[in-house]
Structures are given as C-alpha cells and as structure tokens.
N, C-alpha and C. Protein backbone atom coordinates (compact mmCIF):
# COMPACT_ATOMS: atom_id res chain seq x y z
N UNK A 1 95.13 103.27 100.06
CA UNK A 1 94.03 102.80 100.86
C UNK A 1 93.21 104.01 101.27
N UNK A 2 91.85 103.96 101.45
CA UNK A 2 90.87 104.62 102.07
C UNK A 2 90.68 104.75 103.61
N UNK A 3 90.69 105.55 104.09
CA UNK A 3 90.20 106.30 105.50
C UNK A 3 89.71 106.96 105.50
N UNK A 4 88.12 106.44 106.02
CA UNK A 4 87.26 107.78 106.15
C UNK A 4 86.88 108.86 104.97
N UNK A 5 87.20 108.37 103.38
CA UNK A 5 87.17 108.96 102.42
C UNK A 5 88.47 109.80 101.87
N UNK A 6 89.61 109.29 103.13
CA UNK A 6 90.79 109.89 102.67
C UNK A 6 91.81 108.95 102.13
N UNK A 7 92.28 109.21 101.11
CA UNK A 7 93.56 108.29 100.35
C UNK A 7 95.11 108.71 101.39
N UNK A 8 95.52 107.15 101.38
CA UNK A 8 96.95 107.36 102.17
C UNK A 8 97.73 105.70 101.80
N UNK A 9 99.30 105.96 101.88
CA UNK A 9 99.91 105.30 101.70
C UNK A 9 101.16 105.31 102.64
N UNK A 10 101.72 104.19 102.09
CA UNK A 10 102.59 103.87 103.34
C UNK A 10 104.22 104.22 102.29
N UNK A 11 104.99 104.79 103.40
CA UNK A 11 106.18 104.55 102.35
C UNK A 11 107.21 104.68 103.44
N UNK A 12 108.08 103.36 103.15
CA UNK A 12 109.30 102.66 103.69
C UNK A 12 110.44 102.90 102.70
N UNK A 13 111.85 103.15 103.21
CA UNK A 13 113.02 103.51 102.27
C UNK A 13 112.63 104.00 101.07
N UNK A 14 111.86 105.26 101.42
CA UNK A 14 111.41 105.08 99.73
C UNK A 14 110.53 104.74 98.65
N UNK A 15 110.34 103.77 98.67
CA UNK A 15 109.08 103.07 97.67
C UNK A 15 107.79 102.65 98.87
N UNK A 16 106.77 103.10 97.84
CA UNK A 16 105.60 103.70 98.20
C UNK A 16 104.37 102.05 98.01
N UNK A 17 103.54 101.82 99.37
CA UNK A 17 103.00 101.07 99.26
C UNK A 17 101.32 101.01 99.47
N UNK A 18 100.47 100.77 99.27
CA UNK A 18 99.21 100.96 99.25
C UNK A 18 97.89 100.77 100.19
N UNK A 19 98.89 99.65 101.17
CA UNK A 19 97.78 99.05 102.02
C UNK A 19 99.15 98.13 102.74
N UNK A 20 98.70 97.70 104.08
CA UNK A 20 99.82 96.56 104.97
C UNK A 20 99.91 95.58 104.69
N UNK A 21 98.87 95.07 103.98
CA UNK A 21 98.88 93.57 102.87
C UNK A 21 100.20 93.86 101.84
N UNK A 22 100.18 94.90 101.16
CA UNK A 22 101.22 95.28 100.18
C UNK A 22 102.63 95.45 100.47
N UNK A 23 102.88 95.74 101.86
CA UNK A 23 104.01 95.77 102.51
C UNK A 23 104.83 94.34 102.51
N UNK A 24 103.43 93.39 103.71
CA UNK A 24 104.17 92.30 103.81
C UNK A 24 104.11 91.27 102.52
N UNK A 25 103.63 91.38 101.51
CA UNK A 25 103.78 90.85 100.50
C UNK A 25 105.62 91.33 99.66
N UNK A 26 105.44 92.55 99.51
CA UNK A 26 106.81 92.83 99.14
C UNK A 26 108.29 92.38 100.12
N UNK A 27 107.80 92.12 101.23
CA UNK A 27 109.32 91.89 102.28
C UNK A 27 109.33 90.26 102.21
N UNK A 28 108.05 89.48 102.66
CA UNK A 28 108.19 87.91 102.38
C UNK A 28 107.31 87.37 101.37
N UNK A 29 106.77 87.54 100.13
CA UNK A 29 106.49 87.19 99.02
C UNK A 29 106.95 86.18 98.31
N UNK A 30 106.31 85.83 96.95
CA UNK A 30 107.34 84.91 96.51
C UNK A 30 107.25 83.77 96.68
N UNK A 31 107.61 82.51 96.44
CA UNK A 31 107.45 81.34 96.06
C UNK A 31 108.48 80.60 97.56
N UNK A 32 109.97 81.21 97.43
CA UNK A 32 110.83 80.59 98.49
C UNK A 32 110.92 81.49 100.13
N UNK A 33 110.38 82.97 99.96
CA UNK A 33 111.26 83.36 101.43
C UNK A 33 110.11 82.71 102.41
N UNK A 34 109.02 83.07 102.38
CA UNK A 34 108.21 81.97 103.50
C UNK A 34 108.89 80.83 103.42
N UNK A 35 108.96 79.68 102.79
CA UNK A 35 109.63 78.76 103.00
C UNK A 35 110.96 78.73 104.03
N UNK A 36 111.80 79.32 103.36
CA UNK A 36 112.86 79.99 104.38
C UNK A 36 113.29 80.39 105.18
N UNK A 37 111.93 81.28 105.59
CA UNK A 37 111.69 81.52 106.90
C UNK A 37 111.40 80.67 107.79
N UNK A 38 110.41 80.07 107.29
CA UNK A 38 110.12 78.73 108.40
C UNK A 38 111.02 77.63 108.56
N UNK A 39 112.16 77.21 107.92
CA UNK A 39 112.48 76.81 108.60
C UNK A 39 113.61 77.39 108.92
N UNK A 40 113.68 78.17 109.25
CA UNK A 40 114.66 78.99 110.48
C UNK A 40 114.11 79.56 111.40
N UNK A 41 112.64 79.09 112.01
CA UNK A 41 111.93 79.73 113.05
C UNK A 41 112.50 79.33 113.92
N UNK A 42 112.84 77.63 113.98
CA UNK A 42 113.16 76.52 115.67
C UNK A 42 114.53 76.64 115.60
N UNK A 43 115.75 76.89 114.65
CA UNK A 43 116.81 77.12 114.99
C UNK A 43 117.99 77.70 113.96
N UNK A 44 118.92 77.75 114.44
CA UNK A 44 120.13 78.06 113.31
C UNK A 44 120.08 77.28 112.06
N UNK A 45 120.49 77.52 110.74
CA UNK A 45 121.08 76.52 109.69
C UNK A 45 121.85 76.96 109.15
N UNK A 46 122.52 75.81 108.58
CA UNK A 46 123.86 76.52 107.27
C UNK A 46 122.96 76.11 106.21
N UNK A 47 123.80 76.79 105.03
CA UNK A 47 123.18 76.78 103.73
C UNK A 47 122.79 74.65 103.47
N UNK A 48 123.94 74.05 103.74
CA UNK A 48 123.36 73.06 102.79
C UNK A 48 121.95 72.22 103.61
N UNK A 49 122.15 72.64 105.28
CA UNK A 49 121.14 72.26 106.08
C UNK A 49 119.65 72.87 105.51
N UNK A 50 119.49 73.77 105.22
CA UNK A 50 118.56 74.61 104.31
C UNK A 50 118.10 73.84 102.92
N UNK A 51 119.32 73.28 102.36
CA UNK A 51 118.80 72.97 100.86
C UNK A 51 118.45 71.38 101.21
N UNK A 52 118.88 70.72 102.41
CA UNK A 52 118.39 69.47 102.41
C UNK A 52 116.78 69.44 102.88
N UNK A 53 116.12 70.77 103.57
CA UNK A 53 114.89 70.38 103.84
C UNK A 53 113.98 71.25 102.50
N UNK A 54 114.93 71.66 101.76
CA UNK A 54 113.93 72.63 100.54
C UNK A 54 114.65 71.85 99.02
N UNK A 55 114.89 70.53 99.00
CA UNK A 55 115.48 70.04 97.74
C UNK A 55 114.76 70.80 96.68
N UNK A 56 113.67 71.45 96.09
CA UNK A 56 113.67 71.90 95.01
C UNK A 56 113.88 73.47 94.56
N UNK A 57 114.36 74.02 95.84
CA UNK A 57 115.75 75.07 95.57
C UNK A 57 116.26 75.26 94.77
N UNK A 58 117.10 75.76 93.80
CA UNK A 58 118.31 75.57 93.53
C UNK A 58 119.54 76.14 94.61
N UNK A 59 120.48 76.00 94.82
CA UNK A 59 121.81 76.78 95.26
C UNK A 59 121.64 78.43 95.08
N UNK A 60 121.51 78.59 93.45
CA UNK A 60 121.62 80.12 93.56
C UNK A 60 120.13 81.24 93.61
N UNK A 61 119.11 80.19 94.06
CA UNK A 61 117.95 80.76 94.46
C UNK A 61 118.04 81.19 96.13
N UNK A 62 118.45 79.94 96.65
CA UNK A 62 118.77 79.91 98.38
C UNK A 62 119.33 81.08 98.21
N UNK A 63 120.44 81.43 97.87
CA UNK A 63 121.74 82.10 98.29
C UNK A 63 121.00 83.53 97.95
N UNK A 64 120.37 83.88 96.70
CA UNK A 64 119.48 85.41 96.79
C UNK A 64 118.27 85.39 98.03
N UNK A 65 117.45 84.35 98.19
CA UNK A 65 116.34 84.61 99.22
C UNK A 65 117.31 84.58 100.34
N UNK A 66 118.38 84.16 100.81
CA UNK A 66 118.86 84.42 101.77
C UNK A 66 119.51 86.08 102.01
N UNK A 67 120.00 86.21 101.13
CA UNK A 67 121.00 87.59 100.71
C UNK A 67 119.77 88.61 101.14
N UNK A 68 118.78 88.23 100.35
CA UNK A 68 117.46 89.27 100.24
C UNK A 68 116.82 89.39 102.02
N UNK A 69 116.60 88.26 102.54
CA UNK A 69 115.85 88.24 103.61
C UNK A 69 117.42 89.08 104.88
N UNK A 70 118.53 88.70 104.41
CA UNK A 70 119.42 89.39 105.53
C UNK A 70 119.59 91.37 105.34
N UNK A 71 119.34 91.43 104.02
CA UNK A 71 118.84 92.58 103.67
C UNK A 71 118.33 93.57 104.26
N UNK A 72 117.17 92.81 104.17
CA UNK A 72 115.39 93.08 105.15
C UNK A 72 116.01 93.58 106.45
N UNK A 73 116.57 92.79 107.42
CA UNK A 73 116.41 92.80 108.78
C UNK A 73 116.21 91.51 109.35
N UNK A 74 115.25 90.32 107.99
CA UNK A 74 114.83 89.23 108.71
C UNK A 74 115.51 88.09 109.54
N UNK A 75 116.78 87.92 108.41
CA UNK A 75 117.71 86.88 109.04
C UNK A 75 119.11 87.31 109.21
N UNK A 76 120.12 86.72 110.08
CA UNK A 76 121.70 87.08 110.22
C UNK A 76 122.27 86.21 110.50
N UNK A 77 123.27 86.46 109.18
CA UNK A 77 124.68 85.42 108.97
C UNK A 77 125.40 85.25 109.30
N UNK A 78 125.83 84.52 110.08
CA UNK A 78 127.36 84.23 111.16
C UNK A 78 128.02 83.19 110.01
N UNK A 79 129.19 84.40 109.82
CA UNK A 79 130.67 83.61 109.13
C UNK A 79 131.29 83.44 109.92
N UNK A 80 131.82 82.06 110.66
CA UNK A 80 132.62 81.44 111.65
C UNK A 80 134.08 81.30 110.99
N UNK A 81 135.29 81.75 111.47
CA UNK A 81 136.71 81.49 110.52
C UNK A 81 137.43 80.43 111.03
N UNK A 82 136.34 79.65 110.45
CA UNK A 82 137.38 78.21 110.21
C UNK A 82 137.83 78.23 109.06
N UNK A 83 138.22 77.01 108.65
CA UNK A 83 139.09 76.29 107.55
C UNK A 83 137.95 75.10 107.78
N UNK A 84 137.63 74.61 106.92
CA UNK A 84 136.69 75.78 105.66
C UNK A 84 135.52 76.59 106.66
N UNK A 85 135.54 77.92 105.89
CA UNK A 85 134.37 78.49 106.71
C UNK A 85 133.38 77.86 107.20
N UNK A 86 132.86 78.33 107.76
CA UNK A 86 131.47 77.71 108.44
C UNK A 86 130.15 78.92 108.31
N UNK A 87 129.15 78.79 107.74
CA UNK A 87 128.53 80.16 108.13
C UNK A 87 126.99 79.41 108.44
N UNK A 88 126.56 80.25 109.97
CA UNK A 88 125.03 80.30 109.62
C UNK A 88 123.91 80.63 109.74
N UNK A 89 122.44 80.40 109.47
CA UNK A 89 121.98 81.45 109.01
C UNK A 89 120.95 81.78 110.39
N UNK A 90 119.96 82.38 111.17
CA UNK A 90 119.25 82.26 112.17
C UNK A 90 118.05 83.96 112.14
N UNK A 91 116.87 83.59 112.58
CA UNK A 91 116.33 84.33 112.34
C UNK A 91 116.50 85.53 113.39
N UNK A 92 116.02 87.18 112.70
CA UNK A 92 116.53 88.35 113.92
C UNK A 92 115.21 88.44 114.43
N UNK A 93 115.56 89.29 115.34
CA UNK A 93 114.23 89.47 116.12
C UNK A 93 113.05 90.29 115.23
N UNK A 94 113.14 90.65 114.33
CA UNK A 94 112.31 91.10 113.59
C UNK A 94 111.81 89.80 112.39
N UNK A 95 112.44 89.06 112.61
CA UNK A 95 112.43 87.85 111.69
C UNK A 95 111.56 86.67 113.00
N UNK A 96 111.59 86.83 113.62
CA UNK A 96 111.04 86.07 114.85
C UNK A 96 109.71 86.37 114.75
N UNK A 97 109.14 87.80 114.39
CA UNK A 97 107.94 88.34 115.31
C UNK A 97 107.04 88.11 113.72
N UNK A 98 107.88 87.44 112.62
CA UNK A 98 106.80 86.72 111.59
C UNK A 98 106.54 85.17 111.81
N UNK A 99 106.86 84.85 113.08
CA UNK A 99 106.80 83.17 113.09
C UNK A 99 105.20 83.01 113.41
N UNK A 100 104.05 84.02 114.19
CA UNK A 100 102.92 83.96 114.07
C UNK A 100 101.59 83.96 112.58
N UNK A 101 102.63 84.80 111.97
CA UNK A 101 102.31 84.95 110.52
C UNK A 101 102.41 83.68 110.19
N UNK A 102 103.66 82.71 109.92
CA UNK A 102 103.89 81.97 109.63
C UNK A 102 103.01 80.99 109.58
N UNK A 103 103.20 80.08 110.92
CA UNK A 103 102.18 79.31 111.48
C UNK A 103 100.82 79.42 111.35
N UNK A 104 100.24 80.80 111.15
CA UNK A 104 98.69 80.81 110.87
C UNK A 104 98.77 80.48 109.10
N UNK A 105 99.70 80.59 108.63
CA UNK A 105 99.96 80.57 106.75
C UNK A 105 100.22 78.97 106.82
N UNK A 106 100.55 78.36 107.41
CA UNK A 106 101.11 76.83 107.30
C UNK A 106 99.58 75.98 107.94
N UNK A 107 99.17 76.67 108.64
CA UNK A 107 97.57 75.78 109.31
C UNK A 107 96.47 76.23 108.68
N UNK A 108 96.72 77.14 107.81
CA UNK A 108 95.63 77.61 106.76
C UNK A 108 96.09 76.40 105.73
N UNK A 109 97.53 76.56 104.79
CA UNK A 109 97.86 75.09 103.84
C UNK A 109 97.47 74.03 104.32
N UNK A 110 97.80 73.71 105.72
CA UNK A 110 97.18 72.04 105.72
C UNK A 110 95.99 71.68 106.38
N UNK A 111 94.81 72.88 106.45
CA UNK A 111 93.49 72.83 106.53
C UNK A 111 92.99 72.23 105.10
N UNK A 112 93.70 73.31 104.09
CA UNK A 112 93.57 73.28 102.62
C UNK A 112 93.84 71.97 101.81
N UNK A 113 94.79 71.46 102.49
CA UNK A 113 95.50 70.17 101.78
C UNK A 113 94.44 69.04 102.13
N UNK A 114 94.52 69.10 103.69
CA UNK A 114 93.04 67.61 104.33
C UNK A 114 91.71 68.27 103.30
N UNK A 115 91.62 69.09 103.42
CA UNK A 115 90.39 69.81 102.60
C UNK A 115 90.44 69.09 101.35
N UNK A 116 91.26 69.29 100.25
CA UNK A 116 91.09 69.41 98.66
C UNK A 116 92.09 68.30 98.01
N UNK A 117 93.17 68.09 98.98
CA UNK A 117 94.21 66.80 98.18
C UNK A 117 94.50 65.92 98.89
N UNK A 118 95.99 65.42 99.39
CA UNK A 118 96.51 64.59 100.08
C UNK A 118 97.85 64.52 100.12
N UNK A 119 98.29 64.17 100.86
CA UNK A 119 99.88 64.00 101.35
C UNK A 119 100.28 62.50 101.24
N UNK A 120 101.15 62.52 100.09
CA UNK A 120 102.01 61.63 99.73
C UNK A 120 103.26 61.48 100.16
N UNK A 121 103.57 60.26 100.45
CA UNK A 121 105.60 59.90 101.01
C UNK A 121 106.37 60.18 99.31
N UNK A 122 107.06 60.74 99.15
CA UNK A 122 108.32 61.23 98.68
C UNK A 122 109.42 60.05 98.35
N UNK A 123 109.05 59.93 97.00
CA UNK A 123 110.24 58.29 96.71
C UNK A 123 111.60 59.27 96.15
N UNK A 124 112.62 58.61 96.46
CA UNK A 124 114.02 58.99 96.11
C UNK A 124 114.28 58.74 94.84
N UNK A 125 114.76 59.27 94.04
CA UNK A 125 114.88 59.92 92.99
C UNK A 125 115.95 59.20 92.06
C-alpha cells in the first residue's frame, strides 16, 4: 500500500500482507469461516449443532474451518471428559470483536438479496 508516496506492508508471523483488506481476507476468507463465525457469535456449539445450521458443510470441511479458525485466536474448544466426549466450540475475545464485521457483511447480503432475488422456504430432501 501507498502512504504519502511511500510503499509499506504489513507482516504478521511472517507472511507479508499488502493492505488491512488483505489481512482480514486471509484470517476469515473463504466460502465457510464467516459462516462459522456467525453462528458462534450468540453462543457455544458442538460440532453437530454447527452442521445442523450449515447442512451444506461437509464434516471434514467443518472440522478444518474449525481447526483453522482455533488456530487464528478466533474460536476455543472445550473437550469436556465425558463418556462420550463432549466438546464445544465458542467464540474468543478476539473472535467476538469480528461480530461487527459480521453483521455489517450479513445486512449488506440481505440488502442485496431484497435488492436482486428472493428468499425461498427450504423443502426436505
């Protein structure tokens, strides 16, 4: 990026980024971790609570955007030791302070949607 005619970049662990657009594109990008994120803004979930509000998931997509986002900083996994485990997933406080992001990204889509298409009910399969 440009300042004032001067070139500068940003660089986190390492790899080198171009502009703050480029940042948050590389940490929540992608097709599923927004998704993911949101819905773990209002509370805890376990994995299959997750795949029932994102049915076109797969299992081993969840399980990397999850892996990936606990990674980050964004979210943290509580393994409870029961029989059978219990684990689940809830956003960190650095995972919290994208729920404004969020919400302005979700009221921009359904400005877009009343705008250009429509919202259909969902027949069972």
């Amino acid at each position: 990026m440009k300042i004032n005619k001067e070139q500068y970049k940003f660089i986190i662990n390492g790899e080198e980024y171009h502009c703050a657009l480029d940042i948050t594109s590389a940490f929540v990008g992608g097709k599923w971790k927004t998704v993911v994120l949101w819905y773990l803004r209002t509370n805890k979930r376990r994995f299959s609570e997750l795949k029932e509000v994102i049915p076109d998931i797969t299992d081993k997509m969840l399980s990397l955007q999850l892996r990936a986002l606990e990674e980050d900083g964004f979210v943290k996994r509580t393994l409870y030791p029961e029989v059978p485990p219990r684990v689940e997933y809830e956003l960190t406080k650095e995972g919290k302070s994208l729920i404004p992001v969020l919400e302005a990204m979700a009221e921009w889509g359904r400005a877009k949607a009343k705008k250009d298409g429509e919202m259909v009910k969902v027949t069972a399969k």
